[in-house]
Protein backbone atom coordinates (compact mmCIF):
# COMPACT_ATOMS: atom_id res chain seq x y z
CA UNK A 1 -9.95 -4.45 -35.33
CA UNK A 2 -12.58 -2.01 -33.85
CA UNK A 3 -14.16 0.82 -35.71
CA UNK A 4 -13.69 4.42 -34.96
CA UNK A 5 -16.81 5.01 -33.61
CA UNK A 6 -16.48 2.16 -31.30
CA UNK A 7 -13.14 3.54 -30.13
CA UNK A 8 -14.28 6.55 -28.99
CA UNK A 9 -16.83 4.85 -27.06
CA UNK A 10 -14.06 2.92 -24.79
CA UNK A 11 -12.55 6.32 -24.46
CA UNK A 12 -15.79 7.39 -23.00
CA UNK A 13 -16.07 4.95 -20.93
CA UNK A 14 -12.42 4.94 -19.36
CA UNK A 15 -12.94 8.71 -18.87
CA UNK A 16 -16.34 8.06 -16.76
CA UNK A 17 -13.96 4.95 -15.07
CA UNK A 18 -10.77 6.64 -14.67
CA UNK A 19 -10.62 5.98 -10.85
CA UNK A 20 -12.07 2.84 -10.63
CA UNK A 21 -9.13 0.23 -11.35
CA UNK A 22 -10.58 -2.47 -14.27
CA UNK A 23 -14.02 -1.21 -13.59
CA UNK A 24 -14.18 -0.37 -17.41
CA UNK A 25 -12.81 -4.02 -18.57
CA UNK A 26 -15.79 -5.47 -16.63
CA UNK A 27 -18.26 -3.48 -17.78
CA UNK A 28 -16.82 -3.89 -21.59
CA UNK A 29 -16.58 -7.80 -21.16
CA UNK A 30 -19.96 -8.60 -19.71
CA UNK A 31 -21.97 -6.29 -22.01
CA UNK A 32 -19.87 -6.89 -25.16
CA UNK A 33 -18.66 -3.59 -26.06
CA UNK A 34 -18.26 0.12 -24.91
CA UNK A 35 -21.54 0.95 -27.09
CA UNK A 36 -23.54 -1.44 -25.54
CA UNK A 37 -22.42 0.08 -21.92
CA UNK A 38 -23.69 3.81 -22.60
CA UNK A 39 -26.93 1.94 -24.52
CA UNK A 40 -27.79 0.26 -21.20
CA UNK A 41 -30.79 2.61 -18.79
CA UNK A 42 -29.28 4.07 -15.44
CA UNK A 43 -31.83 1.53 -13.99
CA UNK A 44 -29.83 -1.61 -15.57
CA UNK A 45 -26.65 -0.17 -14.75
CA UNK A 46 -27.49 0.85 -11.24
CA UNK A 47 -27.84 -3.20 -11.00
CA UNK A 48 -24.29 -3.70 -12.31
CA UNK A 49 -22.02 -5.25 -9.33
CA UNK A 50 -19.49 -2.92 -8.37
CA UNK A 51 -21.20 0.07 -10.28
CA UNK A 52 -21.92 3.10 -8.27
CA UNK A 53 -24.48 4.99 -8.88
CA UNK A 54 -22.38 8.45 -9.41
CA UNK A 55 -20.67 6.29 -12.19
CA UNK A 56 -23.68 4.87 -13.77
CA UNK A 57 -24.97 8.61 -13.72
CA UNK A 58 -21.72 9.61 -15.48
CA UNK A 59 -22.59 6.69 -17.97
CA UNK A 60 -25.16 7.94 -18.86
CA UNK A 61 -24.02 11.86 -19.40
CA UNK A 62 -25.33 12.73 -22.82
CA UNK A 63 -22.17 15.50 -23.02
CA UNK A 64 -19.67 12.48 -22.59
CA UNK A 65 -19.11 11.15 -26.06
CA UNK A 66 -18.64 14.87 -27.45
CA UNK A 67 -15.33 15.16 -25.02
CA UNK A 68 -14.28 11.40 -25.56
CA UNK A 69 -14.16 12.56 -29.79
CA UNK A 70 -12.03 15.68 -28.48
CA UNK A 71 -9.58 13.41 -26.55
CA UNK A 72 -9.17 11.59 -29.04
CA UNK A 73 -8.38 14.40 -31.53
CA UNK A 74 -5.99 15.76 -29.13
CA UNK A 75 -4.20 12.17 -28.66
CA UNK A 76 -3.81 12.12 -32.49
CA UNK A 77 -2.30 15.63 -32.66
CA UNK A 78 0.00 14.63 -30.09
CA UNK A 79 1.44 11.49 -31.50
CA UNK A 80 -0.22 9.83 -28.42
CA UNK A 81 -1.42 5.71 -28.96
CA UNK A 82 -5.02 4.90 -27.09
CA UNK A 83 -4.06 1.24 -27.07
CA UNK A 84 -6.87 -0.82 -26.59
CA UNK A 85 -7.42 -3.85 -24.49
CA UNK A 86 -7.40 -6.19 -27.19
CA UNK A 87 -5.34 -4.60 -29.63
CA UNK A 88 -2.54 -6.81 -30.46
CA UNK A 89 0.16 -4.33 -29.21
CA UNK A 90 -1.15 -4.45 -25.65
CA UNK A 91 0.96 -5.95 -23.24
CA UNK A 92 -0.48 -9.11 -22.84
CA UNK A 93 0.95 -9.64 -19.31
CA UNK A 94 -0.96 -7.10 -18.51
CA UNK A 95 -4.15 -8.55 -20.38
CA UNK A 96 -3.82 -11.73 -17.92
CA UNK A 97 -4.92 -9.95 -14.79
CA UNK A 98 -8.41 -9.36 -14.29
CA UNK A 99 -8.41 -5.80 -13.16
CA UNK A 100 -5.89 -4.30 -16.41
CA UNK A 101 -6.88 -1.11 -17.84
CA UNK A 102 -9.48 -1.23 -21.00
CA UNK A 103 -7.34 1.70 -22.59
CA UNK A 104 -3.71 2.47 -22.10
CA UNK A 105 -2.31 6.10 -23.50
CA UNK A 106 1.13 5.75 -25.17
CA UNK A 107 3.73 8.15 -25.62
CA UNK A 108 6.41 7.15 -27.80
CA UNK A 109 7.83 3.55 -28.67
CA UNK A 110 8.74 0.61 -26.51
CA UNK A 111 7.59 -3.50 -26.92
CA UNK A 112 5.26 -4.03 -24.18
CA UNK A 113 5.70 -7.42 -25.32
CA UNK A 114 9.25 -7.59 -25.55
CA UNK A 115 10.45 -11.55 -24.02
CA UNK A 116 11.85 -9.71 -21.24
CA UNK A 117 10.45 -7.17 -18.79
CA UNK A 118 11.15 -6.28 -15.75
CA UNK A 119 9.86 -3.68 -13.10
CA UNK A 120 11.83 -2.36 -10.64
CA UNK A 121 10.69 -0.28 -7.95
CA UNK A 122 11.65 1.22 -4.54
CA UNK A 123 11.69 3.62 -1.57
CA UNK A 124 11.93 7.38 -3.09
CA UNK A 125 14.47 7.60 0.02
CA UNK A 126 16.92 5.86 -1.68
CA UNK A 127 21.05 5.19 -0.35
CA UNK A 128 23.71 5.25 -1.97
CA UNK A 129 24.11 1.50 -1.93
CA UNK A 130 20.38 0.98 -3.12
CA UNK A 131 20.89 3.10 -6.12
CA UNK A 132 24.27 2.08 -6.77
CA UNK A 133 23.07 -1.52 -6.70
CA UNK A 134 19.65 -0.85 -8.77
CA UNK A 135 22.47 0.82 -11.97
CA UNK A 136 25.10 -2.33 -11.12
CA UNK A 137 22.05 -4.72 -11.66
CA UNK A 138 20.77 -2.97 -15.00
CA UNK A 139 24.26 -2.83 -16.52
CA UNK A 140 24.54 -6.17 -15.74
CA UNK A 141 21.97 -7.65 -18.03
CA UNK A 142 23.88 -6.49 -21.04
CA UNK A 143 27.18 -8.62 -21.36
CA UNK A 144 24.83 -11.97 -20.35
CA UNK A 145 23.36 -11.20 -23.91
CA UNK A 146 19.91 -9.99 -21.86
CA UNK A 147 17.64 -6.88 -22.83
CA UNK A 148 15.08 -6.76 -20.74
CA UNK A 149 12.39 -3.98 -21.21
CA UNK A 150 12.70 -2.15 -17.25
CA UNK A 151 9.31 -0.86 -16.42
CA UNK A 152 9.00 1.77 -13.12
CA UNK A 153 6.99 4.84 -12.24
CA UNK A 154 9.40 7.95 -12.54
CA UNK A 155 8.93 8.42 -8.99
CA UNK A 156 12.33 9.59 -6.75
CA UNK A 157 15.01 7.29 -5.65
CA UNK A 158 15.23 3.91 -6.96
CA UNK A 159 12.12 5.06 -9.72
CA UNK A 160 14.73 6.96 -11.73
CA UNK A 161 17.39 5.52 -11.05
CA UNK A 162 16.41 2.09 -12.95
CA UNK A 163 15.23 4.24 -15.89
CA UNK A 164 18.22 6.08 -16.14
CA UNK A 165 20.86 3.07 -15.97
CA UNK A 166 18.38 1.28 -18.87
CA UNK A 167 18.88 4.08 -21.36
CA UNK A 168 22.40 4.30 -19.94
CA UNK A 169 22.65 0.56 -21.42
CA UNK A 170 20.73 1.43 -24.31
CA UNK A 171 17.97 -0.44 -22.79
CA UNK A 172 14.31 0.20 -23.69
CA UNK A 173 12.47 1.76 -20.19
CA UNK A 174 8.51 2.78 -19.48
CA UNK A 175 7.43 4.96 -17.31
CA UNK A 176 4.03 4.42 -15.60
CA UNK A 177 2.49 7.23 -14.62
CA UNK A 178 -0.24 8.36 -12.04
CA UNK A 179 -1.46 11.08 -13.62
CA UNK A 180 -2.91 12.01 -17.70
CA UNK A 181 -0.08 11.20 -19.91
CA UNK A 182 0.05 15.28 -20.59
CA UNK A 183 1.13 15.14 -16.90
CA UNK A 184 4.56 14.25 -15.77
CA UNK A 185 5.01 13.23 -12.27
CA UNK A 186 7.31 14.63 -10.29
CA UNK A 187 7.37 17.74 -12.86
CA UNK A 188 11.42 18.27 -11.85
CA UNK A 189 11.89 14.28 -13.95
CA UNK A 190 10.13 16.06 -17.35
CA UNK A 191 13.64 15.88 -18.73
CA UNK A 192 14.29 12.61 -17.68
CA UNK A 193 10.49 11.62 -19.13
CA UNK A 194 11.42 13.56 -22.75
CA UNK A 195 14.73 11.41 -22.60
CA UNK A 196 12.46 8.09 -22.50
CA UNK A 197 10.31 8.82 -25.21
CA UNK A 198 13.34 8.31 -27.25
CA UNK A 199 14.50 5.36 -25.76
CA UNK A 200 11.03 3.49 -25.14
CA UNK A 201 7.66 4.85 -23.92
CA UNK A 202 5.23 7.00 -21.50
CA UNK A 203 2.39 5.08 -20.52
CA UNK A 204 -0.80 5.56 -18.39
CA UNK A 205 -4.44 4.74 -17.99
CA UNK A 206 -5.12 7.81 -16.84
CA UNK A 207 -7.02 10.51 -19.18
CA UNK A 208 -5.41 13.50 -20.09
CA UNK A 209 -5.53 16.62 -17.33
CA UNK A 210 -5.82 13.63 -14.57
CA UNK A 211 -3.42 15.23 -12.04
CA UNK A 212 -2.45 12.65 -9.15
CA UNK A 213 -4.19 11.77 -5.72
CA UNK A 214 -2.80 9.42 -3.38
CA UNK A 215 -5.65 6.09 -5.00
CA UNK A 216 -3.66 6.94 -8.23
CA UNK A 217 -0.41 5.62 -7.14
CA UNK A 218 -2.21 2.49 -6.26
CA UNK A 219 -3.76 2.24 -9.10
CA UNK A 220 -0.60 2.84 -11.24
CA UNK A 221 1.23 0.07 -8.78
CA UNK A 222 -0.81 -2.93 -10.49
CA UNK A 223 0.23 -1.94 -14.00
CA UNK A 224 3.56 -2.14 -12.92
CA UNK A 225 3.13 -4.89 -11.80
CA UNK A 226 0.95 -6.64 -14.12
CA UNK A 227 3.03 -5.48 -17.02
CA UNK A 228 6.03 -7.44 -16.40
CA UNK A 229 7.60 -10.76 -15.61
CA UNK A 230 8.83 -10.33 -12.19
CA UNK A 231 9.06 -7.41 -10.20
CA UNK A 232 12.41 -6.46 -8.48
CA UNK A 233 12.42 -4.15 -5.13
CA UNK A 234 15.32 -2.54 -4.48
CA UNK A 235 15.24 -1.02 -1.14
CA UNK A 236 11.71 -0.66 0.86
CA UNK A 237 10.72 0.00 4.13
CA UNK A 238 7.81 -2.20 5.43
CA UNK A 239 5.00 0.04 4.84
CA UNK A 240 6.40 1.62 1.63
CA UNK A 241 4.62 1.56 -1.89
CA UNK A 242 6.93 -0.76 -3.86
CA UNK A 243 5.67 -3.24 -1.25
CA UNK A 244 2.23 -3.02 -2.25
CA UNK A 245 3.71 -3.29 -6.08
CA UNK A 246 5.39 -6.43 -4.74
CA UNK A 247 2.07 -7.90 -3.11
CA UNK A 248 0.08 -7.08 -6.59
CA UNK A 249 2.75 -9.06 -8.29
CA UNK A 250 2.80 -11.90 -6.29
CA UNK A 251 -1.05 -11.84 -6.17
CA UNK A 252 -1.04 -12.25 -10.03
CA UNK A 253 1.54 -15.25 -10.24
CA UNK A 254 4.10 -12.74 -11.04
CA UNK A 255 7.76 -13.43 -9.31
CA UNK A 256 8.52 -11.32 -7.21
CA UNK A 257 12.74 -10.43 -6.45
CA UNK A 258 14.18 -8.59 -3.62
CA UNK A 259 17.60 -7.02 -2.75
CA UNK A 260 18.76 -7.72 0.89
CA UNK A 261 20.61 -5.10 3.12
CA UNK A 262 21.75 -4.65 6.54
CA UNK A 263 19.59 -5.45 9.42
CA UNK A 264 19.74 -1.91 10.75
CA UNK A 265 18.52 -0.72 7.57
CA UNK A 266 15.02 1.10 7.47
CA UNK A 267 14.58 1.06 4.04
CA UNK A 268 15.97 -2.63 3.49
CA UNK A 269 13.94 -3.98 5.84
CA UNK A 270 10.39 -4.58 3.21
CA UNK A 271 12.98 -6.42 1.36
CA UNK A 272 14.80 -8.70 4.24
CA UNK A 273 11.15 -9.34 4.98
CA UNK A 274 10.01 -10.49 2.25
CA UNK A 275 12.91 -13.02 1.43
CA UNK A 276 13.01 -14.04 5.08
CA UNK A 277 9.37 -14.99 4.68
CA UNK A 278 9.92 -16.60 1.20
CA UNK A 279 7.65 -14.17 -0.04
CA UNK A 280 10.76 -12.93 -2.62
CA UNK A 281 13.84 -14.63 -4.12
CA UNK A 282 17.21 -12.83 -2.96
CA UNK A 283 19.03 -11.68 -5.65
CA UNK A 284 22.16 -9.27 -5.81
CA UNK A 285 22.83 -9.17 -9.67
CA UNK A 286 21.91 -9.14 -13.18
CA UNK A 287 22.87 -13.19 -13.23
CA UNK A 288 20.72 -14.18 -10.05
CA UNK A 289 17.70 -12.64 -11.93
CA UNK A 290 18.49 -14.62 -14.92
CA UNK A 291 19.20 -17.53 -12.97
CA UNK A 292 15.60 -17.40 -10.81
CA UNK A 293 14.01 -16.61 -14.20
CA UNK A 294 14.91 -18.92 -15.80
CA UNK A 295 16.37 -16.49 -18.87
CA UNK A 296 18.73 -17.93 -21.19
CA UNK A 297 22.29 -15.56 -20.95
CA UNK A 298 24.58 -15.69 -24.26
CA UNK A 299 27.48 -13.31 -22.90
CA UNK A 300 29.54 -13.33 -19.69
CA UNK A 301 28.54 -12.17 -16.38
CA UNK A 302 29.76 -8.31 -15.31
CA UNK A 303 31.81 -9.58 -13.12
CA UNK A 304 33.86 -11.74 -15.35
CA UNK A 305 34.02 -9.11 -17.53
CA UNK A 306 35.25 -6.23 -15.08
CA UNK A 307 37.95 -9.12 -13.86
CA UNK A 308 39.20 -9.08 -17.76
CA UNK A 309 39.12 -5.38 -17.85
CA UNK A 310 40.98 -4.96 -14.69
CA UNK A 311 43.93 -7.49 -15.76
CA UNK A 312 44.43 -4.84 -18.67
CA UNK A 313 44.78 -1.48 -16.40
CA UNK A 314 48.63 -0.55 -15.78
CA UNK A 315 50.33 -1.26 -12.69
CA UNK A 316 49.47 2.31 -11.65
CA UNK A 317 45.94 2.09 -12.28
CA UNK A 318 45.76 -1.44 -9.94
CA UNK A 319 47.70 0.06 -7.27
CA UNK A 320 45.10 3.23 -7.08
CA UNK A 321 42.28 1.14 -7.47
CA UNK A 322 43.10 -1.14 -4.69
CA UNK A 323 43.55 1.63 -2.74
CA UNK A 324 40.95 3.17 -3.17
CA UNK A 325 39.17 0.00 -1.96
CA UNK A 326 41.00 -0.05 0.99
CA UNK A 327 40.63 3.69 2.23
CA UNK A 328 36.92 4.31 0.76
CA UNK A 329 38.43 6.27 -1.72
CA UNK A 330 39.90 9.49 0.31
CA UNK A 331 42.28 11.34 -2.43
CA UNK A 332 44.57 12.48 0.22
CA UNK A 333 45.22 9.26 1.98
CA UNK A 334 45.59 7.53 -1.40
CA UNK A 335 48.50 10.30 -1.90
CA UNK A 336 50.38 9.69 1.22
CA UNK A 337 50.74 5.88 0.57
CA UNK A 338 51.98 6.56 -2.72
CA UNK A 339 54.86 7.82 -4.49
CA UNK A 340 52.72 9.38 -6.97
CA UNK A 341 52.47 13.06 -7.60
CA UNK A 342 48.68 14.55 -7.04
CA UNK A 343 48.68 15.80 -10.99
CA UNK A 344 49.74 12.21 -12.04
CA UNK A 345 46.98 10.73 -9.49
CA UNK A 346 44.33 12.77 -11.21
CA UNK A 347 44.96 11.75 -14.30
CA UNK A 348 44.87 7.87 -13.44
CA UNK A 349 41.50 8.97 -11.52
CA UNK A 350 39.93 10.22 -14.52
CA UNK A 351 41.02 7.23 -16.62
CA UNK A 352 39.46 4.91 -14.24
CA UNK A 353 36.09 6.77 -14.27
CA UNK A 354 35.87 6.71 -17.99
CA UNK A 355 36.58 2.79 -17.66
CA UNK A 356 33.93 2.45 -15.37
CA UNK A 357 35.93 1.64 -12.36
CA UNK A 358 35.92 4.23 -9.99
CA UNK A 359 33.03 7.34 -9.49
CA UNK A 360 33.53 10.47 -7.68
CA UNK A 361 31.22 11.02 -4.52
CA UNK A 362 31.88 14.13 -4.06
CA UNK A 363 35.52 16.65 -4.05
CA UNK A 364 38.56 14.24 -3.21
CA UNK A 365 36.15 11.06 -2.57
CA UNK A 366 35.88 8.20 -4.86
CA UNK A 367 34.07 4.71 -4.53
CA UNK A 368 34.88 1.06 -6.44
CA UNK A 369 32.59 0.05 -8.90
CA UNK A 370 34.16 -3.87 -8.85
C-alpha cells in the first residue's frame, strides 16, 4: 500500500501526463515511483523516450505538487476514489495493457473486476433497430443466470442506450468519460450519469476541470477497451469511433463482437466489415455472446422465456400481438381486422407493454418485442 505522500506524487504526475495516454505508467515503472520521476533533472528527463520536453518542463514545475495536494483534497470531499495502478481494486484487465492509466478517478461503486464485463459501443447515429437490439441483448443476459458489468462512454446513440438497459436489468454499468470526472459529457446525459452512480460507477483518467478535445475520445476508447473482456459494436459506420474501440481491443487480445445489419446500411456497415473479414464474431443475442465467450449460463435463454410468457397471454392478447406483427403495429388497421372495440384494444395494448411485449413508437404505432 503506498503512503500519502507518495500518492499525491502520482497525482502530480498524471496531471503533468493527462494527454499523453500511459505516458505516466512508463515513467512510474522505469524509475520506480512517482517521487523518483519529479527527483530526476530536466536534463535526465529530456533523455526519457517518448518524453517531450514541454512535459519534462511541466515535471519539473516546482508549483505542481501544491495543486496535486488540492486535487486530492477536493477528490476526498467529493467522495471521489484516485485508484491507483496497483491498487488491488484496479481493473486488472485494464492493468494488462501496456499503455493503462497510472491513476483512474472513481465516482461511485461498481467491480471493475467483476467475472464479467463487457463494453459496448456504437455510432451516436443510432436506428431504431440498433438500439432496440443493443436493450434486447442486455436484457438478455439476465434469465441465462449472466451479470455482466457493461462498460461504455455516455456518448449518444448506442452509448446510452447500453447503460440504460443495464440499470434497467439491475445490471452494474460504467461510464468512461473524456473529460475530469467533475465533467459530464454530453452535459444533457448528467441525469442519466447521477442515475449510474447508484447503480455502478463514473470513471476517468482525466483530472478534474479537463473539458474534452477530439485526442480525448481516443484516449478514453482504450480504457474501454482495455477494461473489459470483449467489446461488442452495435452499429458503426466504417470510419466511426467504436471502430477504433474495436481495433484497440483486438490489438490487446481482447474479443472483439459485432452486430450485422443490412447491406444498405451506413451505420452497419463497420460491423458487416469486420465479421466479413473475421476481424469480429457475429452475434445477435445475449446467448451468442455467452456462447463465443465461453460464459457458463444457469437460466434459460430470452427467447425461451418470452415463448413461456406468450403461451400464458389470453386469446385476445395473441390475436393483437400477431397482428401487430403482421401490420407493423398500425392501431387502426389492427381495428379493422378485428371485432374488438378501440377502448377494449387499448386496454390489451397497455397490458402487453407492461409484459414487455409490445412498445409504442409513437401515437397509434406499436412494434413486437418477440
Amino acid at each position: 500500500m503506498i503512503c500519502a505522500e507518495e500518492e499525491i506524487w502520482i497525482c502530480a504526475l498524471s496531471l503533468c501526463t493527462r494527454f499523453e495516454g500511459g505516458l505516466a505508467r512508463r515513467l512510474y515503472d522505469h524509475y520506480g515511483s512517482a517521487r523518483a520521476v519529479f527527483k530526476q533533472p530536466l536534463s535526465e528527463l529530456v533523455r526519457h523516450k517518448g518524453l517531450r520536453r514541454s512535459i519534462a518542463e511541466k515535471i519539473s514545475d516546482k508549483n505542481l505538487l501544491s495543486t496535486a495536494d488540492n486535487v486530492m483534497k477536493w477528490l476526498i470531499a467529493k467522495n471521489i476514489h484516485p485508484v491507483f495502478l496497483y491498487d488491488q481494486t484496479y481493473p486488472h484487465r485494464l492493468r494488462e495493457c501496456p499503455d493503462a492509466p497510472l491513476l483512474l478517478y472513481v465516482a461511485g461503486e461498481a467491480d471493475l473486476n467483476s467475472s464479467h464485463v463487457l463494453s459496448v459501443v456504437g455510432t451516436r447515429s443510432a436506428t431504431l433497430y440498433g438500439k432496440s437490439l443493443c436493450r434486447d441483448i442486455i436484457s438478455g443476459f439476465v434469465p441465462l443466470g449472466i451479470r455482466p458489468v457493461i462498460v461504455s462512454g455516455l456518448a449518444f446513440g448506442i452509448d446510452i442506450t447500453a447503460h440504460r438497459a443495464a440499470m434497467e436489468n439491475n445490471l452494474q454499468t460504467v461510464a468512461v468519460l473524456p473529460t475530469g470526472i467533475d465533467t459530464i459529457y454530453p452535459a444533457s446525459h448528467r441525469d442519466t450519469a447521477t442515475d449510474i452512480l447508484q447503480r455502478g460507477a463514473v470513471i476517468s483518467e482525466f483530472p478534474p476541470s479537463t473539458q474534452n478535445n477530439r485526442h480525448n475520445f481516443l484516449q478514453r476508447n482504450r480504457i474501454i477497451a482495455g477494461i473489459s473482456d470483449a467489446t461488442l459494436v452495435v452499429e458503426s459506420r466504417t470510419d466511426g469511433g467504436a471502430m477504433i474501440t474495436a481495433h484497440l481491443a483486438s490489438g490487446y487480445s481482447r474479443d472483439v463482437l459485432a452486430v450485422p445489419g443490412r447491406p444498405s446500411d451506413v451505420c452497419s456497415k463497420g460491423c458487416n466489415d469486420m465479421i466479413r473479414t473475421n476481424k469480429a464474431a457475429l452475434v445477435t443475442s445475449a446467448r451468442d455472446i455467452a456462447d463465443v465467450m465461453g460464459w457458463e449460463t444457469t437460466g434459460k435463454d430470452a427467447r425461451a422465456l418470452q415463448l413461456e410468457l406468450f403461451e400464458a397471454l389470453d386469446e385476445k392478447e395473441k390475436e393483437i400481438l400477431n397482428y401487430i406483427k403482421e401490420d407493423n403495429g398500425d392501431i387502426h388497421t389492427i381495428r379493422n381486422r378485428t371485432i374488438i372495440d378501440f377502448t377494449e384494444l387499448s386496454t390489451i395494448l397497455e397490458k402487453l407493454q407492461e409484459k414487455g411485449f409490445v412498445e409504442c413508437l409513437e401515437k397509434d404505432k406499436y412494434r413486437s418485442l418477440i
